[in-house]
C-alpha atoms as a PDB file:
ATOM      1  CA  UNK A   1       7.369   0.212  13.447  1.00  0.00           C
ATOM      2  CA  UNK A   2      10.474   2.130  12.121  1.00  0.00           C
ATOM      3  CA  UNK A   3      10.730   6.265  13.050  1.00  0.00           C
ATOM      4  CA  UNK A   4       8.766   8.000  11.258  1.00  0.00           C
ATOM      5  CA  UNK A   5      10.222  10.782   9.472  1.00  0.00           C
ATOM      6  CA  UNK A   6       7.776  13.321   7.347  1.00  0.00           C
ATOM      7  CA  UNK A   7      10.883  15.069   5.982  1.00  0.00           C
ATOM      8  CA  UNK A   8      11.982  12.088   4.418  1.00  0.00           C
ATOM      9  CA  UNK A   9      12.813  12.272   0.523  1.00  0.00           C
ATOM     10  CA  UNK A  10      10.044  10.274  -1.190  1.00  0.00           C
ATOM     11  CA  UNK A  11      13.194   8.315  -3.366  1.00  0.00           C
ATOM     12  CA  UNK A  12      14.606   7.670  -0.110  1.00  0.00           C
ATOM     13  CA  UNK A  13      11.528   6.049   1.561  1.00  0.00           C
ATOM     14  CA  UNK A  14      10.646   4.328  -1.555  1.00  0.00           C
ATOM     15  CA  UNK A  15      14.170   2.894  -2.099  1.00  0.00           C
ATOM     16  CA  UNK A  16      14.133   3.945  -5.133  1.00  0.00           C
ATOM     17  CA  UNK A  17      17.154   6.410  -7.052  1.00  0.00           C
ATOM     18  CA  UNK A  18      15.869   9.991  -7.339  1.00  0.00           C
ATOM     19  CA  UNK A  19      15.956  10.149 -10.488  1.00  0.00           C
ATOM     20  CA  UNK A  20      12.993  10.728 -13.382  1.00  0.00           C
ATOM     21  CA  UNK A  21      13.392   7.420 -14.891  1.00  0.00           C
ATOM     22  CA  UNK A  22      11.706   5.363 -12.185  1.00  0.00           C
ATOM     23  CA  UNK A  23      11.622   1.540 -12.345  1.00  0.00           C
ATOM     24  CA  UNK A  24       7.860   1.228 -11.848  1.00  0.00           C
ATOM     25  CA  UNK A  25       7.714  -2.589 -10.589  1.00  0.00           C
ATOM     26  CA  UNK A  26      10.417  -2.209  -7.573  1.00  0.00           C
ATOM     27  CA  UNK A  27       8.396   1.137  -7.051  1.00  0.00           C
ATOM     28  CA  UNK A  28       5.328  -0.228  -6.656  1.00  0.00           C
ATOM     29  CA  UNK A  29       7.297  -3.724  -4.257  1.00  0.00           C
ATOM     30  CA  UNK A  30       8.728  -1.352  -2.008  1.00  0.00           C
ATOM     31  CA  UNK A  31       5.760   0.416  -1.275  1.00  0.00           C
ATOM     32  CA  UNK A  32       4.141  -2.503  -0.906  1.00  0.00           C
ATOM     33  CA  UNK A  33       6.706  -4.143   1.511  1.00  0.00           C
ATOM     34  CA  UNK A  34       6.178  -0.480   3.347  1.00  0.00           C
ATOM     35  CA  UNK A  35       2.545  -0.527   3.747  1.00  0.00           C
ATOM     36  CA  UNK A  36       2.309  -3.942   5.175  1.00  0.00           C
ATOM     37  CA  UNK A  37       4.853  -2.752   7.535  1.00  0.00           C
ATOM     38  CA  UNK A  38       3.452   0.682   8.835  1.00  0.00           C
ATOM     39  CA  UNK A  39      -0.548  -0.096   7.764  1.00  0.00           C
ATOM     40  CA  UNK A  40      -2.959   0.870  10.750  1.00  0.00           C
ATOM     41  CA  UNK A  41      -4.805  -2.850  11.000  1.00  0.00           C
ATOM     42  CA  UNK A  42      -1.596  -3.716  12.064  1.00  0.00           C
ATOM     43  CA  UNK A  43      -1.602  -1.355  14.917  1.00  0.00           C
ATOM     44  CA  UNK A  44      -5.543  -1.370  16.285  1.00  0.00           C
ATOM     45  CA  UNK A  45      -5.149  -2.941  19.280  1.00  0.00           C
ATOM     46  CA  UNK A  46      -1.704  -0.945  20.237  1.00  0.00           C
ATOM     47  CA  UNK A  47      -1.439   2.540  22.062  1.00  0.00           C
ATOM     48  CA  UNK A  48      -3.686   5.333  20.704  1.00  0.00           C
ATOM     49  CA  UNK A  49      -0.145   6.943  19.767  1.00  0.00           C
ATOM     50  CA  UNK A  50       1.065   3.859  17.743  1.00  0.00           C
ATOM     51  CA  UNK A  51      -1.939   3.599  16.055  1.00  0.00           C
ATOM     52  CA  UNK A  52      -1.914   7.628  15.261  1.00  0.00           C
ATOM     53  CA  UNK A  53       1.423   7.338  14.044  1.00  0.00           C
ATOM     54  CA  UNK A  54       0.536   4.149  11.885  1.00  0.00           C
ATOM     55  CA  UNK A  55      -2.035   6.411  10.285  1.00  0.00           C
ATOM     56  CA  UNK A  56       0.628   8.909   9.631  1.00  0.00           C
ATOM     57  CA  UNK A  57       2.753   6.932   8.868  1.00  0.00           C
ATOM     58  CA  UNK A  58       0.314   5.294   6.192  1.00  0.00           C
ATOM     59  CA  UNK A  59      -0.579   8.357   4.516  1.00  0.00           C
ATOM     60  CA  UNK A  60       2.907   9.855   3.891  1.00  0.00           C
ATOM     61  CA  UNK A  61       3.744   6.212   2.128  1.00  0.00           C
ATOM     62  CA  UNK A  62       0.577   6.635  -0.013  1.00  0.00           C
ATOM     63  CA  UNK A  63       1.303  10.394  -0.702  1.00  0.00           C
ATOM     64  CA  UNK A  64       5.502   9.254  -1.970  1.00  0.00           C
ATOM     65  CA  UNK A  65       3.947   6.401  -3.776  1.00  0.00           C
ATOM     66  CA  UNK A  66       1.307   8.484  -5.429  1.00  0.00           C
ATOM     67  CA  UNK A  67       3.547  11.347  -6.592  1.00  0.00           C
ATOM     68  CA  UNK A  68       6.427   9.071  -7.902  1.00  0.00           C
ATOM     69  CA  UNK A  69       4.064   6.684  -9.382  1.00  0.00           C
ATOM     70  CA  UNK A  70       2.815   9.698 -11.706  1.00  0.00           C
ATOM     71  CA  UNK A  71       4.954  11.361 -14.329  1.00  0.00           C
ATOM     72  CA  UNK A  72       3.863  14.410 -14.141  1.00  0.00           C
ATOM     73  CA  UNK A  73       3.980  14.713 -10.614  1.00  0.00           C
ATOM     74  CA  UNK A  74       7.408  13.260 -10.287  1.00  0.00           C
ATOM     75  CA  UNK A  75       8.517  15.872 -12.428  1.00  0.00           C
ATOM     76  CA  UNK A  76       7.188  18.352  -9.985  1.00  0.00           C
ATOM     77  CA  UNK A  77       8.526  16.545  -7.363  1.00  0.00           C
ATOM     78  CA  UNK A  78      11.831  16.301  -8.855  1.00  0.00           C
ATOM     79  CA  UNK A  79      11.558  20.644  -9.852  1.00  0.00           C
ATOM     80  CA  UNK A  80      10.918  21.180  -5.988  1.00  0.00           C
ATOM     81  CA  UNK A  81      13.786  19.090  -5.135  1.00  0.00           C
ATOM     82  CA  UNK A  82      15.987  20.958  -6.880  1.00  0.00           C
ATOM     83  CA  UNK A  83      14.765  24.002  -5.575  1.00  0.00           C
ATOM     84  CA  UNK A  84      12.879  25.141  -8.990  1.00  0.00           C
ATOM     85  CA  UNK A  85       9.906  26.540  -8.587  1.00  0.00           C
ATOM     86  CA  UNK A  86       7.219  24.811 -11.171  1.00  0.00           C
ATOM     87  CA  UNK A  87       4.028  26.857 -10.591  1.00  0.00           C
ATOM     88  CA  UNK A  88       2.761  27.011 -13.784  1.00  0.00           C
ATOM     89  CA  UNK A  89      -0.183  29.174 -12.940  1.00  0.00           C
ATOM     90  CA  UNK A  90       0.426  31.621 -15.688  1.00  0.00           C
ATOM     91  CA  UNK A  91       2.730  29.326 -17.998  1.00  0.00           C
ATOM     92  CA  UNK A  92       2.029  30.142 -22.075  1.00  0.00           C
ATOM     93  CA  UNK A  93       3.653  28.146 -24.911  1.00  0.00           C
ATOM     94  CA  UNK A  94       5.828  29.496 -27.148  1.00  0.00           C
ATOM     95  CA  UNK A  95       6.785  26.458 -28.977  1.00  0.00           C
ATOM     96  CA  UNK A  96       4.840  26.761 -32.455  1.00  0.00           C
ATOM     97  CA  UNK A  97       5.240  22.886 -32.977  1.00  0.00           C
ATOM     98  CA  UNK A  98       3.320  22.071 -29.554  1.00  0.00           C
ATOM     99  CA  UNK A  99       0.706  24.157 -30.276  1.00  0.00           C
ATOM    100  CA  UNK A 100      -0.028  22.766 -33.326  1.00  0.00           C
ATOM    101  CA  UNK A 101      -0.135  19.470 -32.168  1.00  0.00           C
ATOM    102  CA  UNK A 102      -2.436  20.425 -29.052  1.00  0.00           C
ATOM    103  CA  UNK A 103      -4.871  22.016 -31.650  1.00  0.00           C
ATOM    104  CA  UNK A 104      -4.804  18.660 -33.691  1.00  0.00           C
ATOM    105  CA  UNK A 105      -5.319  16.724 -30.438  1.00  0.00           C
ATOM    106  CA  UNK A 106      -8.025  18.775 -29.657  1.00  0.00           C
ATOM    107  CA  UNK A 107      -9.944  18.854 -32.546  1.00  0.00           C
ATOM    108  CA  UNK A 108      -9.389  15.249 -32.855  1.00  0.00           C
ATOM    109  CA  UNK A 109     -11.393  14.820 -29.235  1.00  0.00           C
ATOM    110  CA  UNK A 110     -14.045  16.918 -30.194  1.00  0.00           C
ATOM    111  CA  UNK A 111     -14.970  15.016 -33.332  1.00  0.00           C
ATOM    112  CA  UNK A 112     -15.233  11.534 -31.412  1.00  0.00           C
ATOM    113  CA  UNK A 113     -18.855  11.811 -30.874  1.00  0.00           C
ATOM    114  CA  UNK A 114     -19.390  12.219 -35.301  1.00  0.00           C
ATOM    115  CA  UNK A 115     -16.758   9.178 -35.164  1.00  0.00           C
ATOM    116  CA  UNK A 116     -17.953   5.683 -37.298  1.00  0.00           C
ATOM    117  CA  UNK A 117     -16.320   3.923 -34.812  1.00  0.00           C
ATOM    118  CA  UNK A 118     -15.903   5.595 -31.575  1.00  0.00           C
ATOM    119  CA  UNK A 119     -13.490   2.655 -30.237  1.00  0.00           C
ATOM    120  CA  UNK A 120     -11.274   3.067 -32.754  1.00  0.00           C
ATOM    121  CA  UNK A 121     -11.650   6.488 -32.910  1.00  0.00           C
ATOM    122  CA  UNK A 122     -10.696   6.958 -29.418  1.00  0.00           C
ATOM    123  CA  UNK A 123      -7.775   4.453 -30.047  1.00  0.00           C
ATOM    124  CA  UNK A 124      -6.265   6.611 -32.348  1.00  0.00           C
ATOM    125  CA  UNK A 125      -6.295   9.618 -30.080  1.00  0.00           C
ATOM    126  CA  UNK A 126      -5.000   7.874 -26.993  1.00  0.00           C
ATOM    127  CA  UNK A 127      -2.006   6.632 -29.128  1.00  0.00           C
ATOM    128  CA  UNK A 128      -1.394  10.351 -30.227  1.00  0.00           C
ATOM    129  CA  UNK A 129      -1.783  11.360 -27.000  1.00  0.00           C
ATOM    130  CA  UNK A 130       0.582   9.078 -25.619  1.00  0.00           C
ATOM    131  CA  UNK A 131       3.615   9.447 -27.902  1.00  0.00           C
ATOM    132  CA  UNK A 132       3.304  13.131 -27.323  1.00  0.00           C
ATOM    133  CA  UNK A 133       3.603  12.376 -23.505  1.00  0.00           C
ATOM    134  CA  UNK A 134       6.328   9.981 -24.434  1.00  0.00           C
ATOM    135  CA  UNK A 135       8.022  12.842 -26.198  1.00  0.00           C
ATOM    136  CA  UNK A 136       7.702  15.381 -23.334  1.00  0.00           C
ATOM    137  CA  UNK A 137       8.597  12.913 -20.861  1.00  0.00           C
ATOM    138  CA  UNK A 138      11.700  12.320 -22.349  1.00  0.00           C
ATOM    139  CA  UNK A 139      12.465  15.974 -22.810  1.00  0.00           C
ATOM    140  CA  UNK A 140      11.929  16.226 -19.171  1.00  0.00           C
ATOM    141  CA  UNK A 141      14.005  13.251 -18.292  1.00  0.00           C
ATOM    142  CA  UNK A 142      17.440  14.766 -20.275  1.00  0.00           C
ATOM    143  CA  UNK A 143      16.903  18.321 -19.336  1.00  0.00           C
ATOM    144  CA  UNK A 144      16.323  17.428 -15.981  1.00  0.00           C
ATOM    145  CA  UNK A 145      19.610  15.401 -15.730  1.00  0.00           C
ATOM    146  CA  UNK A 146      21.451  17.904 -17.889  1.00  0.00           C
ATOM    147  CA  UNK A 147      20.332  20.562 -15.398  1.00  0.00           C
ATOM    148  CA  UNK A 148      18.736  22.637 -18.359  1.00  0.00           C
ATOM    149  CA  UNK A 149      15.848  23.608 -15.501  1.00  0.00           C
ATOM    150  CA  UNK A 150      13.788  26.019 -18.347  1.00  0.00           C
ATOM    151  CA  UNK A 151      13.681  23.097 -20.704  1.00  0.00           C
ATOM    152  CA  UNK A 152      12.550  20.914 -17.905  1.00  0.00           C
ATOM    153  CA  UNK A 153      10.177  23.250 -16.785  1.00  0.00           C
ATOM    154  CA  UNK A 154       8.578  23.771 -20.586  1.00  0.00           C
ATOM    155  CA  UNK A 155       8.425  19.786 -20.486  1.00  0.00           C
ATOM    156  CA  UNK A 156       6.927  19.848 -17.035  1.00  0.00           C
ATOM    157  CA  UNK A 157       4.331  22.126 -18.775  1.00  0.00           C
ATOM    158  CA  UNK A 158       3.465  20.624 -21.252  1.00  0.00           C
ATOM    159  CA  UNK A 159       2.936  17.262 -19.380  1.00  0.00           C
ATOM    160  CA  UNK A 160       0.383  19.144 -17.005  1.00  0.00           C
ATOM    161  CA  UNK A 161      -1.331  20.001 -20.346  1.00  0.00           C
ATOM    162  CA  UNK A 162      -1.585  16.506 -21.683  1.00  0.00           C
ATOM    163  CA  UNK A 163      -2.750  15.208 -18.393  1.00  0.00           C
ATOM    164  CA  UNK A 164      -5.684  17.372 -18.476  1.00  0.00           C
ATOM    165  CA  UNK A 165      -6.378  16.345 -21.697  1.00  0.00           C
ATOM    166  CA  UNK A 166      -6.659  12.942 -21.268  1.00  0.00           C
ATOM    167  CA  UNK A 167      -8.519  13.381 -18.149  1.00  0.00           C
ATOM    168  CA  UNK A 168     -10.933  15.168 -20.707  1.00  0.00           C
ATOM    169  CA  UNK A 169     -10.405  12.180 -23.210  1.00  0.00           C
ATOM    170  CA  UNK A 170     -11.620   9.412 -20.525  1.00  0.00           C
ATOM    171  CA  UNK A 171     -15.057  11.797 -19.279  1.00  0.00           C
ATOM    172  CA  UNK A 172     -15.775  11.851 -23.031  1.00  0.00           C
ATOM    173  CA  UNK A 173     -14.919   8.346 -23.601  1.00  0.00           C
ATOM    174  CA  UNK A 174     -16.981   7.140 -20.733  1.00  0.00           C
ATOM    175  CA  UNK A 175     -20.077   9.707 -22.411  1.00  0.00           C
ATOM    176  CA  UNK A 176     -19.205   7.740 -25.751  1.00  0.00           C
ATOM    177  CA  UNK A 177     -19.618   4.290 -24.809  1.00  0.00           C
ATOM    178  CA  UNK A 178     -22.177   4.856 -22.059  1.00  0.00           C
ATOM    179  CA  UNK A 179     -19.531   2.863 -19.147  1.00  0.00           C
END
């Protein structure tokens, strides 16, 4: 097993460039290629130590590969890297155009259940939902590079908000169509 190092840069242990614009498929190899390498099976008959630090060693992979697998918290990541602080505890939106479109998305999810079609209805507002994501993601992306760290931060935002409204989108799509 290689050392072990919890400081390690999640980019770096990944082999992947620290950057926002992450090439998902060699993301998701090297992990791989990492896991089979430090995963505990591989250690059960070993020392208790080896197979405590396999554990370890296990988790921080799945922690890297879970946070730079996710947009939004890559961004984070990314913010904390840079030494920005992204706590967005008390964040408000002042861009008029966002909250016009979080309104729309909105009311859009709360008339799926009167929807003719609840399939297609839900289609609809998953493709809205995703170019808007698209949109921010991007904004992130540039801002981040240009080192514009309020614009990133705004983007950042908004991404959180998105999330949570899809994660809303999927508990009302699974109420919809009874999964």
């Amino acid at each position: 097993m290689s050392v072990f190092n919890p400081q390690e840069n999640y980019f770096a242990l990944l082999g992947v460039p620290e950057t926002y614009e992450v090439a998902i498929p060699e993301l998701t190899s090297n992990y791989r290629a990492l896991q089979r390498e430090a995963h505990p099976d591989r250690f059960a008959n070993g020392s208790e130590r080896d197979l405590r630090l396999a554990v370890q060693q296990s988790s921080f992979i799945n922690e890297a590969y879970e946070t730079l697998v996710s947009p939004t918290r890559r961004a984070a990541y990314l913010l904390k890297l840079a030494g920005v602080n992204s706590d967005m505890s008390s964040t408000t939106f002042q861009d008029p155009e966002f909250l016009m479109q979080q309104m729309q998305l909105r009311e859009e999810l709360s008339e799926l259940h009167d929807a003719s079609d609840p399939e297609q209805a839900l289609d609809v507002f998953y493709r809205d939902l995703d170019e808007a994501a698209s949109k921010q993601k991007q904004a992130f992306s540039q801002s981040y590079n240009q080192k514009q760290f309020d614009i990133a931060i705004a983007a950042y935002a908004k991404l959180q908000f998105l999330e949570k409204l899809r994660s809303e989108a999927e508990l009302k799509e699974s109420e919809l169509l009874d999964y």
